[in-house]
Protein backbone atom coordinates (compact mmCIF):
# COMPACT_ATOMS: atom_id res chain seq x y z
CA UNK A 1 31.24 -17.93 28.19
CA UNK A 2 30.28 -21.18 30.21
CA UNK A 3 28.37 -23.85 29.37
CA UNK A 4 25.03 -22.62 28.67
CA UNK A 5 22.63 -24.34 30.59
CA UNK A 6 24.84 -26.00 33.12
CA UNK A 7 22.77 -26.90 36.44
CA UNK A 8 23.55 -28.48 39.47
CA UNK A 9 26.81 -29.89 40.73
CA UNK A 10 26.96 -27.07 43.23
CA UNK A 11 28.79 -29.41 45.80
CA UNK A 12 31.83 -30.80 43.19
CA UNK A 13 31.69 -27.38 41.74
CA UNK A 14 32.77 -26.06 44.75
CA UNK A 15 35.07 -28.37 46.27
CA UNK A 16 37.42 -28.61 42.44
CA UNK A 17 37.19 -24.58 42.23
CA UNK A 18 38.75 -24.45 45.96
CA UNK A 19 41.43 -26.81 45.19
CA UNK A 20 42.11 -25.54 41.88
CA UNK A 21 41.99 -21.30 43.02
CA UNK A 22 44.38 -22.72 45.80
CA UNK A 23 47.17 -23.98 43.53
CA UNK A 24 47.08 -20.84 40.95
CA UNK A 25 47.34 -19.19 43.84
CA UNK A 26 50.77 -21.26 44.64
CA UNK A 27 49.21 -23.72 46.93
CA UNK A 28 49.65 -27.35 46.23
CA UNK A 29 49.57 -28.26 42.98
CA UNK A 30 47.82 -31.61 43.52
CA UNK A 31 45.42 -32.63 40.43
CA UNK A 32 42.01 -33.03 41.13
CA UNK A 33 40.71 -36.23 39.15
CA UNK A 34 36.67 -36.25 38.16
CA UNK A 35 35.34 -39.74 37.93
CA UNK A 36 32.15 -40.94 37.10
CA UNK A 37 30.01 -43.54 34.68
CA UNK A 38 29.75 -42.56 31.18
CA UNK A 39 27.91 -39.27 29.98
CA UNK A 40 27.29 -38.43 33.52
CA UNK A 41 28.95 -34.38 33.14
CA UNK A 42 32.68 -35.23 33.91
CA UNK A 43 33.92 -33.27 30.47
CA UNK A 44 31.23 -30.89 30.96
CA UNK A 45 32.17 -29.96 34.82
CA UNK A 46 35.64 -29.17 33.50
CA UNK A 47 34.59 -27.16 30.88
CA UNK A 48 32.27 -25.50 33.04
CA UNK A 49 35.01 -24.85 35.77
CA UNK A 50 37.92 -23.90 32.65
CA UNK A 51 35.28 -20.69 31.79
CA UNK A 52 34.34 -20.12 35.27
CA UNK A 53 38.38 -19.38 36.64
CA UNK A 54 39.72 -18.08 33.85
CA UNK A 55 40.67 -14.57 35.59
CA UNK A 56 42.66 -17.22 38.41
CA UNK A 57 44.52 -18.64 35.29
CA UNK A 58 45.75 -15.51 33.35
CA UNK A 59 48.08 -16.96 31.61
CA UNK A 60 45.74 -19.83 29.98
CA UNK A 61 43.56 -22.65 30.03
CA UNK A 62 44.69 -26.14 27.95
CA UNK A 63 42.20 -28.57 27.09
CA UNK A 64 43.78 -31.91 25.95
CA UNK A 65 41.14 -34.77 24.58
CA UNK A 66 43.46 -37.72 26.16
CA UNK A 67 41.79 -40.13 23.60
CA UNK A 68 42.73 -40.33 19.84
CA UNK A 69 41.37 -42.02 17.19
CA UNK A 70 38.90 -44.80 17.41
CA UNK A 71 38.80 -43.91 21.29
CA UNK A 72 42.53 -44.99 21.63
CA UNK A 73 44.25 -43.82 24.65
CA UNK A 74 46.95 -41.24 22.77
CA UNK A 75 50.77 -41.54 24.03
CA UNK A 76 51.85 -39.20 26.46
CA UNK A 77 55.11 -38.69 24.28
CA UNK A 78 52.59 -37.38 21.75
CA UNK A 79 50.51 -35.22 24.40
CA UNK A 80 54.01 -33.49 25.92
CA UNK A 81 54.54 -32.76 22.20
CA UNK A 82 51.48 -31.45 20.90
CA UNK A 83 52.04 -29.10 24.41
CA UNK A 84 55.50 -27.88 23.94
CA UNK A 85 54.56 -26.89 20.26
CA UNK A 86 51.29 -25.03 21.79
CA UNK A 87 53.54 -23.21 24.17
CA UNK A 88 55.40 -21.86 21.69
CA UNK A 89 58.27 -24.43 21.58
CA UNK A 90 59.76 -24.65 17.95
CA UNK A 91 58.96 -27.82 16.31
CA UNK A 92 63.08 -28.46 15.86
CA UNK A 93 63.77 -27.88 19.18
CA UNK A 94 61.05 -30.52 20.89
CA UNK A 95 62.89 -32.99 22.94
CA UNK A 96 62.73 -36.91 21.64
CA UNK A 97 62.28 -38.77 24.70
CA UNK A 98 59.64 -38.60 27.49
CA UNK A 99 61.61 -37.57 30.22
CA UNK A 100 63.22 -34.74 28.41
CA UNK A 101 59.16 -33.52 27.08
CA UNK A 102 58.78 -33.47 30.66
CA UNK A 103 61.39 -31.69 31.70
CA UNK A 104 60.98 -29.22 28.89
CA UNK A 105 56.77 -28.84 29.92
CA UNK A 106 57.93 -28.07 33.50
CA UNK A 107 60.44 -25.33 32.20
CA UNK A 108 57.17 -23.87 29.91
CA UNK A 109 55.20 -23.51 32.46
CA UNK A 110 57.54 -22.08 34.97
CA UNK A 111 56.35 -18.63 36.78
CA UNK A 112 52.92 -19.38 34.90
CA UNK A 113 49.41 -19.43 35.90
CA UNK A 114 47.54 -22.37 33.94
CA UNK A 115 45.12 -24.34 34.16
CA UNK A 116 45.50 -27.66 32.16
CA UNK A 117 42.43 -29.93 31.56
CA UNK A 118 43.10 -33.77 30.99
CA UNK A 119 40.24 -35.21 29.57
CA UNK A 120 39.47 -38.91 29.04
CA UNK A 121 42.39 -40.59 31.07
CA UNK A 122 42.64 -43.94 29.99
CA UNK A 123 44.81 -45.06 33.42
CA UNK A 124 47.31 -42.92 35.76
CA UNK A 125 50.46 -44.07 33.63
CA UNK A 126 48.66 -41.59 30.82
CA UNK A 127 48.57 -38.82 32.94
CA UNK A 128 52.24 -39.58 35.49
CA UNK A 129 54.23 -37.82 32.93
CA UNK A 130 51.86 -34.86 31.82
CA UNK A 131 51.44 -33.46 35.74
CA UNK A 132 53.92 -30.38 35.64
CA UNK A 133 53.85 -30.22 39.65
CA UNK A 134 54.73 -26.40 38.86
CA UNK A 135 53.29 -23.93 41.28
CA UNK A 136 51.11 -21.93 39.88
CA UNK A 137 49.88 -24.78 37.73
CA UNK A 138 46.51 -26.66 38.37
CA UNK A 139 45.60 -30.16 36.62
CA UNK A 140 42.10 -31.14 36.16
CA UNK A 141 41.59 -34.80 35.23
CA UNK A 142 38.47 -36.31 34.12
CA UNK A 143 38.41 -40.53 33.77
CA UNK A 144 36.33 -43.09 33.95
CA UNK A 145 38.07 -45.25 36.46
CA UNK A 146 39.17 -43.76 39.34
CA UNK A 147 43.16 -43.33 38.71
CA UNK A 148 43.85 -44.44 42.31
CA UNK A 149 47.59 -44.55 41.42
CA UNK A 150 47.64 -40.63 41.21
CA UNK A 151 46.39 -40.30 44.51
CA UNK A 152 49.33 -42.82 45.58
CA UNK A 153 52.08 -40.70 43.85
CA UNK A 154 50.76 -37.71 43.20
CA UNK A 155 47.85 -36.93 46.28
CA UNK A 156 45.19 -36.71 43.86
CA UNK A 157 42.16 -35.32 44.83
CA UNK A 158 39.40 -37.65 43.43
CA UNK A 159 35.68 -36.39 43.06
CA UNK A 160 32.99 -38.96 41.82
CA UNK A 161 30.44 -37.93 39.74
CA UNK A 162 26.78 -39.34 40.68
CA UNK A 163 23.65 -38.73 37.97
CA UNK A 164 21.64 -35.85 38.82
CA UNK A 165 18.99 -36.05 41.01
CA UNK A 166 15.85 -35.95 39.75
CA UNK A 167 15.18 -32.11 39.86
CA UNK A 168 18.35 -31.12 38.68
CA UNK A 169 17.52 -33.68 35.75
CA UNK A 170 13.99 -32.26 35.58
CA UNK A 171 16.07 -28.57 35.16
CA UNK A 172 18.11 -29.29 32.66
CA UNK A 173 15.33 -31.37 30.47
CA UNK A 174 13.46 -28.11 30.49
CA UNK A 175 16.17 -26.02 29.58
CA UNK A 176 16.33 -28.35 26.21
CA UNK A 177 13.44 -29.36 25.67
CA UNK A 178 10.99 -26.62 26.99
CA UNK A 179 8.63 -26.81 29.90
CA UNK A 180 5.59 -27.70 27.46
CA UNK A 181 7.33 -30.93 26.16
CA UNK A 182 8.29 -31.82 29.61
């Protein structure tokens, strides 16, 4: 199901869906990055979008945390790993070196509809290797800063996250909280 409760964001809701239908579709498989301040929805946008175009994505929806312990960006070695062995990649077989967990991630995902979720991008050198580039495949990228260096080598699509305005605020208190405690 989605999020329960999710309001507002009808604009950025509609502008990442477009791009992101467009490249399961085989369009251009550009990422999309979601920026914002902290706690204002990026993560929950995603998650929102991930339920909402599942049927576009038959073949699956990956959500990777991009931070590790004690809020330390993770290596994308590590990420490509973790991947390949959620693809169904035998542990013995996983490639050593970056470039070959690359290569290998691209081969996965060939003649596949996904849609895989970055969350938490630390910088674009996180994120470079992980971007399959595979039509068919559609990244979604949330971060903090804005990862201008994707948009640079990869034509990122970056949409910035504002707070909600005050009756989309007002909406989603009272969803919580209840009207009477409003």
């Amino acid at each position: 199901p989605a999020v329960p409760g999710f309001v507002g964001r009808h604009e950025a809701l509609r502008e990442v869906e477009d791009r992101l239908t467009a490249a399961a579709q085989g369009g251009p498989a550009a990422p999309v990055v979601i920026t914002g301040s902290p706690g204002v929805g990026k993560t929950t946008l995603a998650v929102h979008l991930g339920h909402r175009l599942r049927p576009a994505f038959p073949d699956g929806q990956w959500y990777v945390r991009l931070l590790g312990a004690g809020d330390r960006p993770r290596d994308p070695s590590e990420v490509l790993a973790a991947l390949l062995l959620a693809s169904g990649m035998d542990a013995a077989a996983t490639p050593q070196t970056l470039d070959d967990q690359a290569a290998a991630f691209r081969g996965r995902l060939a003649d596949r509809r996904v849609l895989l979720v970055l969350d938490d991008a630390a910088d674009a050198e996180q994120v470079r290797p992980l971007l399959p580039g595979t039509p068919g495949v559609a990244v979604l990228v949330t971060s903090r800063p804005e990862l201008r260096g994707l948009g640079v080598s990869h034509a990122a699509h970056v949409v910035r996250l504002q707070v909600l305005d005050p009756d989309e605020a007002h909406t989603l208190l009272s969803g919580v909280l209840g009207d009477r405690r409003l």
